[in-house]
PDB file of N, CA and C in Angstrom:
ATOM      1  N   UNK A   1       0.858  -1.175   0.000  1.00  0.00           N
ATOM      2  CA  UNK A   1       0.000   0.000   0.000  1.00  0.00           C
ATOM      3  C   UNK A   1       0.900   1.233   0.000  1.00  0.00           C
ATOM      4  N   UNK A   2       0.460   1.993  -1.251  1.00  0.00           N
ATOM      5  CA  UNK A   2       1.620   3.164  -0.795  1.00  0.00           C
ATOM      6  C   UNK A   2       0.945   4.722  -0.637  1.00  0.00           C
ATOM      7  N   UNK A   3       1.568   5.692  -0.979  1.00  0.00           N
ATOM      8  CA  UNK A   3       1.000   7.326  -0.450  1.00  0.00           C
ATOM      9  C   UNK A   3      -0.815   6.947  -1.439  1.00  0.00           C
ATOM     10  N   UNK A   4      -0.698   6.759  -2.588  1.00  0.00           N
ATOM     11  CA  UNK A   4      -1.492   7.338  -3.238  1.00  0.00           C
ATOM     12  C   UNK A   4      -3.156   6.391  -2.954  1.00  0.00           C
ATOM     13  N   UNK A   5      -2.913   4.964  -2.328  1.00  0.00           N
ATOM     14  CA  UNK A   5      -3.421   4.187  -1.867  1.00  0.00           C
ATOM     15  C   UNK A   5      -4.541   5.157  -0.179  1.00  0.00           C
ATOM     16  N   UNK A   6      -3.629   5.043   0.303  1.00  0.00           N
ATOM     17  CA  UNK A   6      -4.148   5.784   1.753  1.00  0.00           C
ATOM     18  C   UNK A   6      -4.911   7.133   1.050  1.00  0.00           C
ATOM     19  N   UNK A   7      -4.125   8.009   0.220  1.00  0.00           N
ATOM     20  CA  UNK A   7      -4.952   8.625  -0.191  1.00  0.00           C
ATOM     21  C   UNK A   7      -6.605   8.663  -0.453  1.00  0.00           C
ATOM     22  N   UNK A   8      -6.368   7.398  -1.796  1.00  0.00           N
ATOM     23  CA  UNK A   8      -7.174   7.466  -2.329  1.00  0.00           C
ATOM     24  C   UNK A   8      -8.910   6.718  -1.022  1.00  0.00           C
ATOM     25  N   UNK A   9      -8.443   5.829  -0.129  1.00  0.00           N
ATOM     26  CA  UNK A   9      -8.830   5.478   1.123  1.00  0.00           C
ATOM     27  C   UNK A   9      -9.828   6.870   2.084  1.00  0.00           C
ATOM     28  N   UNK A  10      -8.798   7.778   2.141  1.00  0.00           N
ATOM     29  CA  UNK A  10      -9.146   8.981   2.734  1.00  0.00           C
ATOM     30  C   UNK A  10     -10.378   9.946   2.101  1.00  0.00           C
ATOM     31  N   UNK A  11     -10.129  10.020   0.752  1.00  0.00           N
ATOM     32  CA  UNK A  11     -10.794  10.791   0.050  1.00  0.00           C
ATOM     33  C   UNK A  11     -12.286  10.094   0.060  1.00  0.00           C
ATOM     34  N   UNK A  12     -12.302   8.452  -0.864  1.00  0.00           N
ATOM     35  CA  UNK A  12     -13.654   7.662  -0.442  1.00  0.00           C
ATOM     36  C   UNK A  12     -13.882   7.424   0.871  1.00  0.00           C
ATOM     37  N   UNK A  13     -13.322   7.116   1.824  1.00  0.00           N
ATOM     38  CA  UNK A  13     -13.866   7.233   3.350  1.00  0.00           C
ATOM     39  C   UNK A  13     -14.618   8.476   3.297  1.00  0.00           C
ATOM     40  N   UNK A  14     -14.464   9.878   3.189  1.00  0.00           N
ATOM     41  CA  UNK A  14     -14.570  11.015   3.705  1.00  0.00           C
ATOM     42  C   UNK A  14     -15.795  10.964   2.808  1.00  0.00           C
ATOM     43  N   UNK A  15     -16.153  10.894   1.338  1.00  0.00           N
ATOM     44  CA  UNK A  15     -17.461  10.861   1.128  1.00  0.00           C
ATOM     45  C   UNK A  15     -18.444   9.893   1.283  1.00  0.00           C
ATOM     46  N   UNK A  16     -17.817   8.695   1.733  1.00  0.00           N
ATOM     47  CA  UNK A  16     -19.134   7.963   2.084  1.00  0.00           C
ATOM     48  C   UNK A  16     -19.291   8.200   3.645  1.00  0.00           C
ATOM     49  N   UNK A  17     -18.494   8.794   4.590  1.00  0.00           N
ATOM     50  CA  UNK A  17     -18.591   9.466   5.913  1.00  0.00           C
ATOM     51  C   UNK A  17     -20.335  10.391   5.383  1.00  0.00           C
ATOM     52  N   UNK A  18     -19.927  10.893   4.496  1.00  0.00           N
ATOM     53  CA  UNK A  18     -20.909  12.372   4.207  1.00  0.00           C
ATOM     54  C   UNK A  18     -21.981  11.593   4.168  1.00  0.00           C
ATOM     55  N   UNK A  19     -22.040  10.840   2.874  1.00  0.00           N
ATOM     56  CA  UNK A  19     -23.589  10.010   2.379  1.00  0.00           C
ATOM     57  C   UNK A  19     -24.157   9.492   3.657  1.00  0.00           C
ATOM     58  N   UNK A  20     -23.227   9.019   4.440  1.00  0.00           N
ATOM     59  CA  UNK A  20     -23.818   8.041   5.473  1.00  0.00           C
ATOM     60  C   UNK A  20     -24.754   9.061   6.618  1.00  0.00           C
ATOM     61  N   UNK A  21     -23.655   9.900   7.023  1.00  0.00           N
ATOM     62  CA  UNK A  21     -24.299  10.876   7.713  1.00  0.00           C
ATOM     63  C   UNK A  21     -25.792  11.783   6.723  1.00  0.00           C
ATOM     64  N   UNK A  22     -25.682  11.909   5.742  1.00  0.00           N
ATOM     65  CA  UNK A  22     -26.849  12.226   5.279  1.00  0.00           C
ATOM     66  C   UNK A  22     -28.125  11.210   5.646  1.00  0.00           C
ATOM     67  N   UNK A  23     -28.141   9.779   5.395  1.00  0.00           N
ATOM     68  CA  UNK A  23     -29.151   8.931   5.230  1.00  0.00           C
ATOM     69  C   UNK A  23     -29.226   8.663   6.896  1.00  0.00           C
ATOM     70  N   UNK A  24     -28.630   8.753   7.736  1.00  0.00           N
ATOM     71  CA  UNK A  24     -28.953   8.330   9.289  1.00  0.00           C
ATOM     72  C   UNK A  24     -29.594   9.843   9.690  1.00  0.00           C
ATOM     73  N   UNK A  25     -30.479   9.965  10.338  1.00  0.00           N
ATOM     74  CA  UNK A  25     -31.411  11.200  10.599  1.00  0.00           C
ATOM     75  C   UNK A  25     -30.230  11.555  11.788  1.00  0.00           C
ATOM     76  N   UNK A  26     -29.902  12.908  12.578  1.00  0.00           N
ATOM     77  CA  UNK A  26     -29.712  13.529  13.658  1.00  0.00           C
ATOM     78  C   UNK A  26     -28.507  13.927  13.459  1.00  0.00           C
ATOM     79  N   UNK A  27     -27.791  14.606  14.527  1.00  0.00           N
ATOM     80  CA  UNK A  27     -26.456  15.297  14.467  1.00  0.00           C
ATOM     81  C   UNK A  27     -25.120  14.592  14.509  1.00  0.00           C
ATOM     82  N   UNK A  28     -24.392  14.566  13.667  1.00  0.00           N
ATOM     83  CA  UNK A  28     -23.230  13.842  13.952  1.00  0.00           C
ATOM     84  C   UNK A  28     -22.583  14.552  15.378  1.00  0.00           C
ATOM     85  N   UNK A  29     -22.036  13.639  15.599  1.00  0.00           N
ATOM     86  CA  UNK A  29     -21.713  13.839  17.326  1.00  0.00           C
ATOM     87  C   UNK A  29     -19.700  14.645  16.931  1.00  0.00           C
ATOM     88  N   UNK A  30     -19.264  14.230  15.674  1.00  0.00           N
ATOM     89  CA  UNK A  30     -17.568  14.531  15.312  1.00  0.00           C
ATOM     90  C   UNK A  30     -17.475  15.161  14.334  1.00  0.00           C
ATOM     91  N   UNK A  31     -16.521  15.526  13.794  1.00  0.00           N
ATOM     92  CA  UNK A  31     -16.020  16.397  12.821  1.00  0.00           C
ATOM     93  C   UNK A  31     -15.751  15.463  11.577  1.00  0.00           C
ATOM     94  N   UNK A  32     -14.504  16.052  10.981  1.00  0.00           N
ATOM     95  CA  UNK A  32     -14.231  15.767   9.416  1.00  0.00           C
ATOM     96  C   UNK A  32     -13.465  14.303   9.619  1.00  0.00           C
ATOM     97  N   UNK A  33     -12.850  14.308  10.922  1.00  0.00           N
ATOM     98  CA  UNK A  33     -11.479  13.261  10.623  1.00  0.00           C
ATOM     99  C   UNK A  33     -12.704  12.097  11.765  1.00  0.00           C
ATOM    100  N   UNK A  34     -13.614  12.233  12.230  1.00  0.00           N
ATOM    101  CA  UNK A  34     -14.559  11.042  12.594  1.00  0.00           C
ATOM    102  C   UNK A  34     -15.214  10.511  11.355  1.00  0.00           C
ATOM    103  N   UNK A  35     -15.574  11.801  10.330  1.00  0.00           N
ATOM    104  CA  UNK A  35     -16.270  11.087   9.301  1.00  0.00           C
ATOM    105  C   UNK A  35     -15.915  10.430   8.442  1.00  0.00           C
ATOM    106  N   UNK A  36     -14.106  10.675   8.530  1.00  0.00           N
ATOM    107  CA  UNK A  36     -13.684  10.176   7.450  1.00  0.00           C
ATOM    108  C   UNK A  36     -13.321   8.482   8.015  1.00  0.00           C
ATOM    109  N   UNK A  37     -12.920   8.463   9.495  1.00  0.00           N
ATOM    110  CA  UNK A  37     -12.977   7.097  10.105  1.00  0.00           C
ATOM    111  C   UNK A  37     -14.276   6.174  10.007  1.00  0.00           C
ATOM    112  N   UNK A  38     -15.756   7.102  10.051  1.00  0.00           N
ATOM    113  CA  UNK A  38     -16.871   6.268   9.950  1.00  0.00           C
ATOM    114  C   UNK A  38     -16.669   5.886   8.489  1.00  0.00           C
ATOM    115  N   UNK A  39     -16.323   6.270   7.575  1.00  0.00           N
ATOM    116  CA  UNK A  39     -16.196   5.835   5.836  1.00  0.00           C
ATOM    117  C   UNK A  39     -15.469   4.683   5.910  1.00  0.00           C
ATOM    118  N   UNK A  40     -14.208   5.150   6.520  1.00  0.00           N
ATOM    119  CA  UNK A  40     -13.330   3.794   6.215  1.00  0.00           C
ATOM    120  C   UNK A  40     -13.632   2.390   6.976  1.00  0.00           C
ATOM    121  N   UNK A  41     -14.087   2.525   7.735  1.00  0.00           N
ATOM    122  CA  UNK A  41     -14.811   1.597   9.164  1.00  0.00           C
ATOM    123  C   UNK A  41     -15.834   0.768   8.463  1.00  0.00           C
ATOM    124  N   UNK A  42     -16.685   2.059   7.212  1.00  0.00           N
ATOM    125  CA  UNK A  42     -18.019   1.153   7.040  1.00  0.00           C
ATOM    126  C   UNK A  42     -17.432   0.172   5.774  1.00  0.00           C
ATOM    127  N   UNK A  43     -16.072   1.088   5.022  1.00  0.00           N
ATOM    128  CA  UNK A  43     -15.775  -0.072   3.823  1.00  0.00           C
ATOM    129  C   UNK A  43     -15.144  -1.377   4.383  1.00  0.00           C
ATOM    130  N   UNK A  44     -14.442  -1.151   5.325  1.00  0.00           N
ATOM    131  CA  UNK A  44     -14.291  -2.644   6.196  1.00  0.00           C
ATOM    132  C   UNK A  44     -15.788  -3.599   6.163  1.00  0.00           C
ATOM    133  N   UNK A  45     -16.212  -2.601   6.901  1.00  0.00           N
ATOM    134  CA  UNK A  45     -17.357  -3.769   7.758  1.00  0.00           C
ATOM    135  C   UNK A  45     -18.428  -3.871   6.233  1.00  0.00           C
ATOM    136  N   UNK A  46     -18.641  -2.962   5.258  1.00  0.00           N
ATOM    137  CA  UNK A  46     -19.234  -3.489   4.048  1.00  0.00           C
ATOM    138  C   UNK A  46     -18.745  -4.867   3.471  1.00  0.00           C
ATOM    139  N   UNK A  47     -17.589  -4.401   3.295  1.00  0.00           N
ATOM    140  CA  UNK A  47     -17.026  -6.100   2.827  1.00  0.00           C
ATOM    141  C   UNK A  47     -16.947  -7.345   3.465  1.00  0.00           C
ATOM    142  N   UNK A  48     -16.661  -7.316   4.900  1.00  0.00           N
ATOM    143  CA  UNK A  48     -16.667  -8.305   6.064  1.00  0.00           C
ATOM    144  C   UNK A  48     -18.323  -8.674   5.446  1.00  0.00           C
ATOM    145  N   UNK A  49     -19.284  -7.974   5.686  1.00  0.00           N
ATOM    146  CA  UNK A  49     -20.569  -8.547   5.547  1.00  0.00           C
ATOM    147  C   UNK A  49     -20.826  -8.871   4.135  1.00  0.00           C
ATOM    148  N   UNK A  50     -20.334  -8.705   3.164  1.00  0.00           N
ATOM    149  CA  UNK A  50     -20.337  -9.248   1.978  1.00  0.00           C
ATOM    150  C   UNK A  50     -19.478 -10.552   1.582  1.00  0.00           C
ATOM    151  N   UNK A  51     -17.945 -10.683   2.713  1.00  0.00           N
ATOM    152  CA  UNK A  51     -17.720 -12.003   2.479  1.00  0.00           C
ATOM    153  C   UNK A  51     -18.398 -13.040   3.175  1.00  0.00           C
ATOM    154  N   UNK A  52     -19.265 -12.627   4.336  1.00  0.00           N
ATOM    155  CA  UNK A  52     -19.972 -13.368   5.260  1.00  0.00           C
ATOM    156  C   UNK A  52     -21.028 -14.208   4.672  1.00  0.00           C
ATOM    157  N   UNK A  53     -21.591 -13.003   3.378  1.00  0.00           N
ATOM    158  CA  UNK A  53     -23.240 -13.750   3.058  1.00  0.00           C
ATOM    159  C   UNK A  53     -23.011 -14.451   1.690  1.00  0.00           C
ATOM    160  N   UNK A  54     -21.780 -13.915   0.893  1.00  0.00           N
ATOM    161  CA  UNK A  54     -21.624 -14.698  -0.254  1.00  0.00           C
ATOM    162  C   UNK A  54     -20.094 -15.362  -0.333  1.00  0.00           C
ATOM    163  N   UNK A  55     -19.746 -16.161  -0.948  1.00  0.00           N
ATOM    164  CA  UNK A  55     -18.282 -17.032  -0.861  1.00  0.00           C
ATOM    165  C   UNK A  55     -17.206 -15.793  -1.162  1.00  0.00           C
ATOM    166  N   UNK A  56     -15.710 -16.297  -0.349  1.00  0.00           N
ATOM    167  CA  UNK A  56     -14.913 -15.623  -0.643  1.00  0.00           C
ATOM    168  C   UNK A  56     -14.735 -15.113  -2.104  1.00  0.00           C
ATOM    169  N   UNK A  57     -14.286 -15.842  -2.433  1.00  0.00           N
ATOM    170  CA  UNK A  57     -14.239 -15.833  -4.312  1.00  0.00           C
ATOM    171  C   UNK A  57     -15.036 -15.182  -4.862  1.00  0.00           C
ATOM    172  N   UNK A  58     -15.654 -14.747  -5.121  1.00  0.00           N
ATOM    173  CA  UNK A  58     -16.287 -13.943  -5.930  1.00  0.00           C
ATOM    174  C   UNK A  58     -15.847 -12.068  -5.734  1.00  0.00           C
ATOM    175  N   UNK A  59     -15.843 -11.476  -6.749  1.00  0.00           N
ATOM    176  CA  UNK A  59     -15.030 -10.459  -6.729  1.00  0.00           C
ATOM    177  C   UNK A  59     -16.547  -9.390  -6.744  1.00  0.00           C
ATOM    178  N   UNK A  60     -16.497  -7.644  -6.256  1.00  0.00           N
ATOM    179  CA  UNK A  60     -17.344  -7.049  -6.826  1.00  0.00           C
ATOM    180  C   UNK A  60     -16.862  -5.606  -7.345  1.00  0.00           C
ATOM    181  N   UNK A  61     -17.855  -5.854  -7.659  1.00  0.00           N
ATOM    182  CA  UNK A  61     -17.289  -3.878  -8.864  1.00  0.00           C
ATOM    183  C   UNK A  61     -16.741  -2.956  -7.720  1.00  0.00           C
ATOM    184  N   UNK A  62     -15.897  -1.540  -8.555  1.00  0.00           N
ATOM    185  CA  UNK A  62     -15.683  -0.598  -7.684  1.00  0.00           C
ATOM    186  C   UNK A  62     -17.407   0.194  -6.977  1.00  0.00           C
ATOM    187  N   UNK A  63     -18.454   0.113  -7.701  1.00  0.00           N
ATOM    188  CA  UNK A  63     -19.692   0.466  -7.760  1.00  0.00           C
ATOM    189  C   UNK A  63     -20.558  -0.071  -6.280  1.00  0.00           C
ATOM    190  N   UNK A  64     -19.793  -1.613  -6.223  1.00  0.00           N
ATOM    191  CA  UNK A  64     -20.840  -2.145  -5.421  1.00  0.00           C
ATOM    192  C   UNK A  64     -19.780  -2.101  -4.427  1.00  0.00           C
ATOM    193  N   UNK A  65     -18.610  -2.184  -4.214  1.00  0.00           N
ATOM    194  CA  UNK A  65     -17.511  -1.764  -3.063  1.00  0.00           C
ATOM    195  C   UNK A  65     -18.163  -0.382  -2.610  1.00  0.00           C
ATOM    196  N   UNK A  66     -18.475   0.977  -3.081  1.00  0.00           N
ATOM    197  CA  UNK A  66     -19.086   1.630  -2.705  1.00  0.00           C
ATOM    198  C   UNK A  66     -20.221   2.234  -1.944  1.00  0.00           C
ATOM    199  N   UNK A  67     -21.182   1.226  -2.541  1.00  0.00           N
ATOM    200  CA  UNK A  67     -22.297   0.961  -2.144  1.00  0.00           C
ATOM    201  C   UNK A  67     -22.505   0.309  -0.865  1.00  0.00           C
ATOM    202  N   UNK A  68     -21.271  -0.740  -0.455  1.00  0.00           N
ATOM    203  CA  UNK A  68     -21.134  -2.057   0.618  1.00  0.00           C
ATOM    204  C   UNK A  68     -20.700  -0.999   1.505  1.00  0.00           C
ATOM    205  N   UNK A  69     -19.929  -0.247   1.084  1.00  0.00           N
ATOM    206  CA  UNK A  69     -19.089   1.011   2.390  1.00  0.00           C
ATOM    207  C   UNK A  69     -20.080   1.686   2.388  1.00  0.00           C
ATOM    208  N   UNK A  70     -20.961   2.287   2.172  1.00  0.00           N
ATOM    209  CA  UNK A  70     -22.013   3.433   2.482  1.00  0.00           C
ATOM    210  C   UNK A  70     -22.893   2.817   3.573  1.00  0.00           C
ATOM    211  N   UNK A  71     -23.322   1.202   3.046  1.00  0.00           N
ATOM    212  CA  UNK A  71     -23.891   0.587   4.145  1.00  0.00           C
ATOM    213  C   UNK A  71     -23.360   0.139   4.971  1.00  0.00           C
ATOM    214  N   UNK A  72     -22.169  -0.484   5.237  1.00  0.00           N
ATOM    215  CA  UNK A  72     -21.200  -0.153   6.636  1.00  0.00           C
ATOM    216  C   UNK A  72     -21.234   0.852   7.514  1.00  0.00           C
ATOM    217  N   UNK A  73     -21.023   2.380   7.064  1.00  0.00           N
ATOM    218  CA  UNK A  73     -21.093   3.334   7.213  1.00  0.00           C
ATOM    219  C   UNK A  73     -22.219   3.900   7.899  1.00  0.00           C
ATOM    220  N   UNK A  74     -23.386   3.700   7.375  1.00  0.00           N
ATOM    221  CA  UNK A  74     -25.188   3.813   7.876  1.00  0.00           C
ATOM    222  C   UNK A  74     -24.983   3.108   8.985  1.00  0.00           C
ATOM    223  N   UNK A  75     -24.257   1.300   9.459  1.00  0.00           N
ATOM    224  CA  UNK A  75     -24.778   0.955  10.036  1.00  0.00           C
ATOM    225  C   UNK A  75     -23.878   1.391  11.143  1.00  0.00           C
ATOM    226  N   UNK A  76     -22.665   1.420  11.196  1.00  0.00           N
ATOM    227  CA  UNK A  76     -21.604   2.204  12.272  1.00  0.00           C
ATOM    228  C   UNK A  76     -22.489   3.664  12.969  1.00  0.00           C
ATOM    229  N   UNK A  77     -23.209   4.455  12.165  1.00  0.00           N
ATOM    230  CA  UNK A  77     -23.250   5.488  12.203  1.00  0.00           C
ATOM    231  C   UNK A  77     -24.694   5.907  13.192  1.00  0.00           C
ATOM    232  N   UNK A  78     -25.415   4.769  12.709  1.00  0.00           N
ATOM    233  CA  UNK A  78     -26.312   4.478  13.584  1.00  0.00           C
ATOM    234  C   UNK A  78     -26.011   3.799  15.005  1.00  0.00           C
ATOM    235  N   UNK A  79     -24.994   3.071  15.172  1.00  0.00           N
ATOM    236  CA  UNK A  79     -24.591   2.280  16.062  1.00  0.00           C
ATOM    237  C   UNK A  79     -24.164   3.406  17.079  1.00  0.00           C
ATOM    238  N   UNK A  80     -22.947   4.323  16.420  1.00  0.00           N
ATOM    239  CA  UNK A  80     -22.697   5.601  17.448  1.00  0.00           C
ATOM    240  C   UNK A  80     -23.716   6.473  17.564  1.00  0.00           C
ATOM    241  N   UNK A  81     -24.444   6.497  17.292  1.00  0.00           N
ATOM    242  CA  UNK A  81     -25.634   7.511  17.499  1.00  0.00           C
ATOM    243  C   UNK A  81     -26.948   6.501  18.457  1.00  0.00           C
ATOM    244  N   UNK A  82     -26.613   5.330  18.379  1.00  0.00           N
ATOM    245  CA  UNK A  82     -27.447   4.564  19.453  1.00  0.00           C
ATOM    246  C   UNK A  82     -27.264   4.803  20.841  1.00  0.00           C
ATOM    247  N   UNK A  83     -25.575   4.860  20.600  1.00  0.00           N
ATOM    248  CA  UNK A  83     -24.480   4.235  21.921  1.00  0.00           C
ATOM    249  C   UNK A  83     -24.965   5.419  22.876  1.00  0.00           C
ATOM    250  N   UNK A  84     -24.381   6.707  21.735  1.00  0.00           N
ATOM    251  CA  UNK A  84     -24.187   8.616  22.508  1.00  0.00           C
ATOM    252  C   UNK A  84     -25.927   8.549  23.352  1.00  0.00           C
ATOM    253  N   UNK A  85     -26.667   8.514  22.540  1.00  0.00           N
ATOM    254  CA  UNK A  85     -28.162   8.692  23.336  1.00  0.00           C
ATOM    255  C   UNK A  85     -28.203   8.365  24.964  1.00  0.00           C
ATOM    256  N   UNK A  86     -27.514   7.450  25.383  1.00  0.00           N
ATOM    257  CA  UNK A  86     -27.582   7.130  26.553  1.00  0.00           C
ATOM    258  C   UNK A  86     -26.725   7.209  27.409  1.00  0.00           C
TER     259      UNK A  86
END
């Protein structure tokens, strides 16, 4: 993994941080560098749950890698916004 890698990591973290926080209703509780951790957090946990429900092997688009991190993202995002309430 090199500079342009992390980069490129940072930049899609940071907008699916945004999308995510758009589609979960209420106030984000952090700033720019939480949102950009909730992005990268949800493309983890998008894919973890995508190798979970379908076989390793199978590969998916940059489209649906996107899509898998946005819903990572929703669900992290909701999760900290469950946790803070109480």
């Amino acid at each position: 993994m090199d500079l342009t890698d992390i980069i490129v990591a940072i930049v899609i973290g940071l907008i699916v941080g945004v999308i995510a926080g758009a589609i979960v209703p209420g106030r984000t509780p952090f700033g720019c560098i939480g949102t950009i951790l909730v992005g990268i957090g949800g493309g983890i946990l998008g894919n973890i749950l995508f190798d979970a429900i379908f076989d390793e092997g199978r590969e998916v688009s940059w489209i649906g890698s996107f899509l898998l991190a946005v819903v990572g993202a929703v669900i992290i995002l909701y999760v900290i916004r469950v946790v803070s309430k109480r």
